[in-house]
PDB file of N, CA and C in Angstrom:
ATOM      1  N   UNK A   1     -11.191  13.044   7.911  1.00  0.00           N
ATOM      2  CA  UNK A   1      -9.879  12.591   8.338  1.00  0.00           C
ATOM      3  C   UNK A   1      -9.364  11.542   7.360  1.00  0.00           C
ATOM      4  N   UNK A   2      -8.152  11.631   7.049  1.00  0.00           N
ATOM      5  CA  UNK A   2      -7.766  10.677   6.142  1.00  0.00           C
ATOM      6  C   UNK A   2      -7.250   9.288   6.698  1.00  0.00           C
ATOM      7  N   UNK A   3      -6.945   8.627   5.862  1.00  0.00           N
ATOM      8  CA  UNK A   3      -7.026   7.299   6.953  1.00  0.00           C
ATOM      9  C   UNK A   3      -5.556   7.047   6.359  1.00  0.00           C
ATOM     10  N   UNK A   4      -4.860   5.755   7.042  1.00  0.00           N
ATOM     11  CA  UNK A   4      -3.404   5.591   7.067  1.00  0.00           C
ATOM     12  C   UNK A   4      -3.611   4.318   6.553  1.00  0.00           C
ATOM     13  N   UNK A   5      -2.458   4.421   5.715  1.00  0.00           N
ATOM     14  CA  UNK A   5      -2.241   3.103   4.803  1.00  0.00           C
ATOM     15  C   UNK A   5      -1.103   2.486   5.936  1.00  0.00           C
ATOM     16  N   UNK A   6      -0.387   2.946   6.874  1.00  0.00           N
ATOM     17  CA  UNK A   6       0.598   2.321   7.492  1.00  0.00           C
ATOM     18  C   UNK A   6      -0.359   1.770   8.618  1.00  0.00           C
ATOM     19  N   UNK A   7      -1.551   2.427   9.132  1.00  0.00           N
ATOM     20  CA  UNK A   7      -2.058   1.441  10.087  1.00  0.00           C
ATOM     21  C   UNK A   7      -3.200   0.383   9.883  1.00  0.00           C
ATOM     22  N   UNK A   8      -3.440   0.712   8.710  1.00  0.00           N
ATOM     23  CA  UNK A   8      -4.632  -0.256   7.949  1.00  0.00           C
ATOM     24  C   UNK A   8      -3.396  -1.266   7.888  1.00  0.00           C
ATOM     25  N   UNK A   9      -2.357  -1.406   6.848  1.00  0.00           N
ATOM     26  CA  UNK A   9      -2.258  -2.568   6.315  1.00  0.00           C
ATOM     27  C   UNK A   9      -1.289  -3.155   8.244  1.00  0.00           C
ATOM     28  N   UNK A  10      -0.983  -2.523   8.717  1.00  0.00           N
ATOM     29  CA  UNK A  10      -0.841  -3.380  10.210  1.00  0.00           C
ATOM     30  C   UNK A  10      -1.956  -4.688  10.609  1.00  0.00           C
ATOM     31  N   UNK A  11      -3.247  -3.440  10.521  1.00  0.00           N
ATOM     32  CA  UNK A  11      -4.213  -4.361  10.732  1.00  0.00           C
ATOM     33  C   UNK A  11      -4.863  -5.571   9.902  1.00  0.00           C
ATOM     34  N   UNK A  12      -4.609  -5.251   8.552  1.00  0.00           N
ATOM     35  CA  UNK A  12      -5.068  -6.183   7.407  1.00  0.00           C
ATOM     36  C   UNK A  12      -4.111  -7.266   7.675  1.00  0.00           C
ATOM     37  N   UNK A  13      -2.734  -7.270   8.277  1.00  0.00           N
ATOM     38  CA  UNK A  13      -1.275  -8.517   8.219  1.00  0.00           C
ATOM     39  C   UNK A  13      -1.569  -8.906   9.959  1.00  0.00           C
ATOM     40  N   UNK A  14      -1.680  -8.477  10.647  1.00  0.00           N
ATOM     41  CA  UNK A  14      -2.174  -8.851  11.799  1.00  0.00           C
ATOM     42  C   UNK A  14      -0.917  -8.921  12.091  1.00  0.00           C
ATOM     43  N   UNK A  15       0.274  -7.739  11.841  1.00  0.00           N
ATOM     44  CA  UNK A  15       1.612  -7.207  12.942  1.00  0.00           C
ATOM     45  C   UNK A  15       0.963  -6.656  13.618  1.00  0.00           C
ATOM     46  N   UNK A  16       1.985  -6.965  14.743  1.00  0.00           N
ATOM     47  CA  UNK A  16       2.243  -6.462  15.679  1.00  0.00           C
ATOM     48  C   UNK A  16       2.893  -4.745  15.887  1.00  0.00           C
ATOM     49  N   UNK A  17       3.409  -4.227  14.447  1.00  0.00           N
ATOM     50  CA  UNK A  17       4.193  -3.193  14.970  1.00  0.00           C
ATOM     51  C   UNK A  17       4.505  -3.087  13.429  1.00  0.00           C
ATOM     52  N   UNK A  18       4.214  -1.771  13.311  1.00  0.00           N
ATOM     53  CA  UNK A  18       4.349  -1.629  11.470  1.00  0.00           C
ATOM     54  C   UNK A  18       5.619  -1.910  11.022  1.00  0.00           C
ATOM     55  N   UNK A  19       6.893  -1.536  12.039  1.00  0.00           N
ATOM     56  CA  UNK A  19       7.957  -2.269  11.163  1.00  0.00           C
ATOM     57  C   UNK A  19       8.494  -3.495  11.011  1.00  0.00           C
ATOM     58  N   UNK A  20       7.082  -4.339  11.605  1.00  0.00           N
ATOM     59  CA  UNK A  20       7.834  -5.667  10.680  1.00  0.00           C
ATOM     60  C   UNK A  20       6.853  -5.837   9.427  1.00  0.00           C
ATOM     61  N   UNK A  21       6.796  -4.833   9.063  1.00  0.00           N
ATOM     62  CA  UNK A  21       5.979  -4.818   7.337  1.00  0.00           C
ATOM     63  C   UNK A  21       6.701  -5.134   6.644  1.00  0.00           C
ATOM     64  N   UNK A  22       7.994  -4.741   6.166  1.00  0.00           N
ATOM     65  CA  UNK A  22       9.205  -4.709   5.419  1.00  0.00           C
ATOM     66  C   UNK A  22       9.154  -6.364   5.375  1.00  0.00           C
ATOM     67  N   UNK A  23       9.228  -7.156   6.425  1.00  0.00           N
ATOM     68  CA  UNK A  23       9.574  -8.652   6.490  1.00  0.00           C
ATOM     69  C   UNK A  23       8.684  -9.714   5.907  1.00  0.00           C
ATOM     70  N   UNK A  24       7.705  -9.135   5.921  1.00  0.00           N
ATOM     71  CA  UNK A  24       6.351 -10.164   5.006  1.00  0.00           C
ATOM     72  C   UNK A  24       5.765  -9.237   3.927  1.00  0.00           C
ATOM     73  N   UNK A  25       6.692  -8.818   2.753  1.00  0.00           N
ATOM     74  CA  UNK A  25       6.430  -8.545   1.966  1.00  0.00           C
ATOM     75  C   UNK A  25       4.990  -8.825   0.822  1.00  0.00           C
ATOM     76  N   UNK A  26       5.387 -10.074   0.543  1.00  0.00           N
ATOM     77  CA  UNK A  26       4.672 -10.973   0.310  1.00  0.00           C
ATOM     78  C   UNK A  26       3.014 -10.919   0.460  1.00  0.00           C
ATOM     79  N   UNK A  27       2.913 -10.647   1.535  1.00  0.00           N
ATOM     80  CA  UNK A  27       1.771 -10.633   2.077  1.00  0.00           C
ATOM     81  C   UNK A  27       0.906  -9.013   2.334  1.00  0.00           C
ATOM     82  N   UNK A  28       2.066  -8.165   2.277  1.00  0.00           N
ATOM     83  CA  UNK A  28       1.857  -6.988   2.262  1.00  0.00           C
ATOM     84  C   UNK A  28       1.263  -6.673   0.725  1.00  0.00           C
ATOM     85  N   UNK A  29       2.148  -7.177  -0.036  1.00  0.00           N
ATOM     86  CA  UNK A  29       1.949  -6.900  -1.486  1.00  0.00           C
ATOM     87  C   UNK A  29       0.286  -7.059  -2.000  1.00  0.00           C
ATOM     88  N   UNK A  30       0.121  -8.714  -1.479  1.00  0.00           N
ATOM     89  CA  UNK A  30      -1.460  -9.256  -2.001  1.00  0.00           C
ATOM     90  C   UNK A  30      -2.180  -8.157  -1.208  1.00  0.00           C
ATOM     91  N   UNK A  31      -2.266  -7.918   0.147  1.00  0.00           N
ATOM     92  CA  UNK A  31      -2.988  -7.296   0.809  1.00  0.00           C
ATOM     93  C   UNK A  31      -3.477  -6.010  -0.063  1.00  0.00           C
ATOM     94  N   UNK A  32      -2.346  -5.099  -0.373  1.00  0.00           N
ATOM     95  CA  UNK A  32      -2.105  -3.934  -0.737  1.00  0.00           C
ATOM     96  C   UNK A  32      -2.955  -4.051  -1.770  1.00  0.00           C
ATOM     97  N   UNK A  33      -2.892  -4.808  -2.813  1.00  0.00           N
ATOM     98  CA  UNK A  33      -3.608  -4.514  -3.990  1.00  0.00           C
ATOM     99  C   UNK A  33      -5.507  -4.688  -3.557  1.00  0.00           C
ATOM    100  N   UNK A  34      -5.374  -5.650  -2.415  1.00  0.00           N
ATOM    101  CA  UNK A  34      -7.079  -5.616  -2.138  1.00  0.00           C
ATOM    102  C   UNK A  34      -7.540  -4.863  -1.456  1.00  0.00           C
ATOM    103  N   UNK A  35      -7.269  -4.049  -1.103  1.00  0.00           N
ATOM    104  CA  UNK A  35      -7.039  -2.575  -0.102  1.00  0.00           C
ATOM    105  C   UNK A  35      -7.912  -1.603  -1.339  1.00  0.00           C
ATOM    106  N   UNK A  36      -9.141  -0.669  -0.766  1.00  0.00           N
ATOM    107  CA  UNK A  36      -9.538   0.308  -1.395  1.00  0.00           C
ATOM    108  C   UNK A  36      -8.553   1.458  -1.746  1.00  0.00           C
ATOM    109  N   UNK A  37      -7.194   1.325  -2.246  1.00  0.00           N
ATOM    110  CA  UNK A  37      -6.054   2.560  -2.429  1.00  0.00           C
ATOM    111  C   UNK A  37      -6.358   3.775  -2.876  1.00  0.00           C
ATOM    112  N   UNK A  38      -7.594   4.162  -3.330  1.00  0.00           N
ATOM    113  CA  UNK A  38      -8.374   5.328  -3.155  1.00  0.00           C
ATOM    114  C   UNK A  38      -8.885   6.409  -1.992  1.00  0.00           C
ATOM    115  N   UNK A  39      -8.345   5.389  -1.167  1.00  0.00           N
ATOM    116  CA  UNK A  39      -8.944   6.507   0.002  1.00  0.00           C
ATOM    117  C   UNK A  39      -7.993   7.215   0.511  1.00  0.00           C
ATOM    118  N   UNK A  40      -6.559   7.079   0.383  1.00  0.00           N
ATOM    119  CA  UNK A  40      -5.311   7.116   0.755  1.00  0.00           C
ATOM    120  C   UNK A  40      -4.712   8.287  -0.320  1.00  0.00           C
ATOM    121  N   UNK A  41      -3.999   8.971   0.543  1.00  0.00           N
ATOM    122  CA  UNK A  41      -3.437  10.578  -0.486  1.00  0.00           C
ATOM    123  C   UNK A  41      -2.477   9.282  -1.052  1.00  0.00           C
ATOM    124  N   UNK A  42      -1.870  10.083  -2.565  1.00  0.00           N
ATOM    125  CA  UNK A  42      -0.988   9.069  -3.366  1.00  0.00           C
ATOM    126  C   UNK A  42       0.511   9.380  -2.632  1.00  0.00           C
ATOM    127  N   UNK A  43       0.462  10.196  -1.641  1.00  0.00           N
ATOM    128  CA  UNK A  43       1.892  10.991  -1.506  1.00  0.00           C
ATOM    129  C   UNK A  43       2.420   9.476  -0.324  1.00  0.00           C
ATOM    130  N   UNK A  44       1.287   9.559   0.532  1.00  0.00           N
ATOM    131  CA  UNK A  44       1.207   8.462   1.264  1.00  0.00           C
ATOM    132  C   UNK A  44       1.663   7.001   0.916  1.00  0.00           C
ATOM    133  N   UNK A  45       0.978   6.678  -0.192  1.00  0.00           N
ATOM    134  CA  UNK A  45       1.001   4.927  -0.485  1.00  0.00           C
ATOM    135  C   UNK A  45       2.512   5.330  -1.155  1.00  0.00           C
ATOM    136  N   UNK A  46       2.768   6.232  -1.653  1.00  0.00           N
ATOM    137  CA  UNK A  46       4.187   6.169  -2.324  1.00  0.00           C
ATOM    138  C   UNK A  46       5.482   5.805  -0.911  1.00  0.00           C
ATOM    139  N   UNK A  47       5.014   6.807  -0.356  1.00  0.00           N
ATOM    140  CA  UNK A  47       5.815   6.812   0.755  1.00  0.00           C
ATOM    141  C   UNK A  47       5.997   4.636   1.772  1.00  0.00           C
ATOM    142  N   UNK A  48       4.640   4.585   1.535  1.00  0.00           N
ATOM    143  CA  UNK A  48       4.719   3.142   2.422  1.00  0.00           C
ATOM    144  C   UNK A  48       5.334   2.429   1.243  1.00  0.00           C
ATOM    145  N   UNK A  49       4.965   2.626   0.205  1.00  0.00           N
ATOM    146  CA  UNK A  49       5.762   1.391  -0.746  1.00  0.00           C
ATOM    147  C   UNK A  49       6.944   1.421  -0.477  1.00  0.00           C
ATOM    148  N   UNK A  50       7.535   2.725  -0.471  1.00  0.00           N
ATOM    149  CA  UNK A  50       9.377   2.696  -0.492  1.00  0.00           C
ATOM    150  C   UNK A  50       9.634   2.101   1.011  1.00  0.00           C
ATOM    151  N   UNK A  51       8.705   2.413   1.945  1.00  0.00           N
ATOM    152  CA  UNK A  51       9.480   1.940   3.504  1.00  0.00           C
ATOM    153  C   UNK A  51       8.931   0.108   3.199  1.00  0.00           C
ATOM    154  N   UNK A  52       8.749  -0.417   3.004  1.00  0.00           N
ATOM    155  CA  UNK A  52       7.959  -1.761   2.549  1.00  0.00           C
ATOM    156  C   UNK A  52       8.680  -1.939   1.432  1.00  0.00           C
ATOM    157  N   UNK A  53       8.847  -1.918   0.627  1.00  0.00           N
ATOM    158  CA  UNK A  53       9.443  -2.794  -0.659  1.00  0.00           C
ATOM    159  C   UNK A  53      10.852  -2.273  -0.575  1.00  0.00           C
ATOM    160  N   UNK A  54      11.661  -0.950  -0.258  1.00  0.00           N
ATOM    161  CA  UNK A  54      12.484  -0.237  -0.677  1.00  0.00           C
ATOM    162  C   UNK A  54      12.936  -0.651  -1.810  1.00  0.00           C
ATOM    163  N   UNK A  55      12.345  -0.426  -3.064  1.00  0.00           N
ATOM    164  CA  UNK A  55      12.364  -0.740  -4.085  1.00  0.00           C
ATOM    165  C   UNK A  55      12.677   1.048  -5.333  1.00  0.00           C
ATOM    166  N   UNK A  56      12.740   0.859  -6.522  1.00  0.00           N
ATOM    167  CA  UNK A  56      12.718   2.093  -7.509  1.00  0.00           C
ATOM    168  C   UNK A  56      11.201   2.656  -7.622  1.00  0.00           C
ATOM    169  N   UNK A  57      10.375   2.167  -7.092  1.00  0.00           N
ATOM    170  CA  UNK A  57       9.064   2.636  -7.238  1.00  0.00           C
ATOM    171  C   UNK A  57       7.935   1.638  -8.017  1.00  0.00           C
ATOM    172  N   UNK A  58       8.801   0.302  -8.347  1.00  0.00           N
ATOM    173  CA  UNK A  58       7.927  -0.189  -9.083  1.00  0.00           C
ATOM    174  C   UNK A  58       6.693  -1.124  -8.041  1.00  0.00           C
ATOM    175  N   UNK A  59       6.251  -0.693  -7.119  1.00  0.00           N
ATOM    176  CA  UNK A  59       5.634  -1.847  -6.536  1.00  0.00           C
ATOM    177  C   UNK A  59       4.073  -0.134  -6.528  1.00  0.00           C
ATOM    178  N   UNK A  60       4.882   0.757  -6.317  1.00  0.00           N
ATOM    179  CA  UNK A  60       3.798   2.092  -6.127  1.00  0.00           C
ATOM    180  C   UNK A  60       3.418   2.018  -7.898  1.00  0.00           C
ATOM    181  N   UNK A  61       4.258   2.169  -8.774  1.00  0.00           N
ATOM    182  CA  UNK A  61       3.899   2.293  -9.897  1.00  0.00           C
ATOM    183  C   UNK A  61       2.895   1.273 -10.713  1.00  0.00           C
ATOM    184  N   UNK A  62       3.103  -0.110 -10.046  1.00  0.00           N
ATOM    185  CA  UNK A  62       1.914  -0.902 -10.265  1.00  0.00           C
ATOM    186  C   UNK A  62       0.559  -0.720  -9.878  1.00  0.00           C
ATOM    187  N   UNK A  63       0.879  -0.119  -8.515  1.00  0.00           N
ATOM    188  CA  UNK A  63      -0.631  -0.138  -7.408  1.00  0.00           C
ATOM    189  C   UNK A  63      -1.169   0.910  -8.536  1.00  0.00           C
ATOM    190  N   UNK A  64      -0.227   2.329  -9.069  1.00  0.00           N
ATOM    191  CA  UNK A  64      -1.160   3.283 -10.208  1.00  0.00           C
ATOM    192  C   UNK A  64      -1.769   2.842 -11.065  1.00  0.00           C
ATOM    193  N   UNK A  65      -0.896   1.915 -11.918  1.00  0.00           N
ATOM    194  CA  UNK A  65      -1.613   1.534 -12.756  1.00  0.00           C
ATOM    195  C   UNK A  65      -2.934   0.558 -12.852  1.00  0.00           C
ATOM    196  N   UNK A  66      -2.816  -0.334 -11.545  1.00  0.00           N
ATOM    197  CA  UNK A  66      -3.926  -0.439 -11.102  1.00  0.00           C
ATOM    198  C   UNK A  66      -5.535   0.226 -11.017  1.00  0.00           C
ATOM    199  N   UNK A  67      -4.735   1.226 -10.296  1.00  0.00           N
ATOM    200  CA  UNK A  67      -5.636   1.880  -9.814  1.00  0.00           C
ATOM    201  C   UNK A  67      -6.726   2.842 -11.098  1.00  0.00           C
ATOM    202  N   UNK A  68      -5.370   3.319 -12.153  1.00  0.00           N
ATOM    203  CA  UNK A  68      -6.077   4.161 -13.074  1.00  0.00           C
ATOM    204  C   UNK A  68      -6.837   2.976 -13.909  1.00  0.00           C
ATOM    205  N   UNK A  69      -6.595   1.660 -13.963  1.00  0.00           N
ATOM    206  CA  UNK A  69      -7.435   0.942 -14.886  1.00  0.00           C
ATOM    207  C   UNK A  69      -8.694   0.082 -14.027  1.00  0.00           C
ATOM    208  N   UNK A  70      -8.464   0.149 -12.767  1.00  0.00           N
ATOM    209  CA  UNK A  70     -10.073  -0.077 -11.843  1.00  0.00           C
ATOM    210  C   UNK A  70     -10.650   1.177 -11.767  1.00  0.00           C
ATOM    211  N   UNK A  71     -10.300   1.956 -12.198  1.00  0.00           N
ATOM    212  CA  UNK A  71     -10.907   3.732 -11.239  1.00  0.00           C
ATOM    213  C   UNK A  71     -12.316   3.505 -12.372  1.00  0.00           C
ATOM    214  N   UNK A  72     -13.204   3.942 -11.678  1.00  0.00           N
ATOM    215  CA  UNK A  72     -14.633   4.815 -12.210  1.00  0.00           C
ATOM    216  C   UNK A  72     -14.352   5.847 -13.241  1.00  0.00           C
ATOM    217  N   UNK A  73     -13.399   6.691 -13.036  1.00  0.00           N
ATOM    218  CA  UNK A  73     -13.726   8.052 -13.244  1.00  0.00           C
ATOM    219  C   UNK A  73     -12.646   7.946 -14.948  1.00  0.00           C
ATOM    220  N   UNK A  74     -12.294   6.782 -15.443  1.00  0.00           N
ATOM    221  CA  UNK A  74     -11.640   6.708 -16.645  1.00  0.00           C
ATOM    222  C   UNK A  74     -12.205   7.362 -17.355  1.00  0.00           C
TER     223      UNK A  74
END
């Protein structure tokens, strides 16, 4: 079963209700990057970045590049 980046990071910010994610950005952001984002389809974290940052993609496009320069499998 795949696991949810919208109810993990609920639980990692200690909301109450995933849509006040959008409002503590901030905190979503640090969280996000200490978050194993590997376990999560990419279609997914793309999707929470835009409902959370509603941004051009650059907050998903960081977590990639992240991700491809922590990954194992370089």
């Amino acid at each position: 079963m795949d696991r949810d980046i919208f109810e993990d990071m609920k639980i990692e910010t200690g909301c109450a209700y995933i849509s006040d994610l959008p409002y503590i950005k901030e905190i979503v952001e640090r969280k996000l990057f200490e978050l194993p984002f590997d376990l999560y389809p990419k279609e997914q974290l793309q999707e929470f970045c835009s409902f959370v940052f509603r941004d051009n993609g650059a907050v998903y496009q960081s977590l990639m590049m992240k991700y491809r320069r922590d990954s194992r499998y370089n």
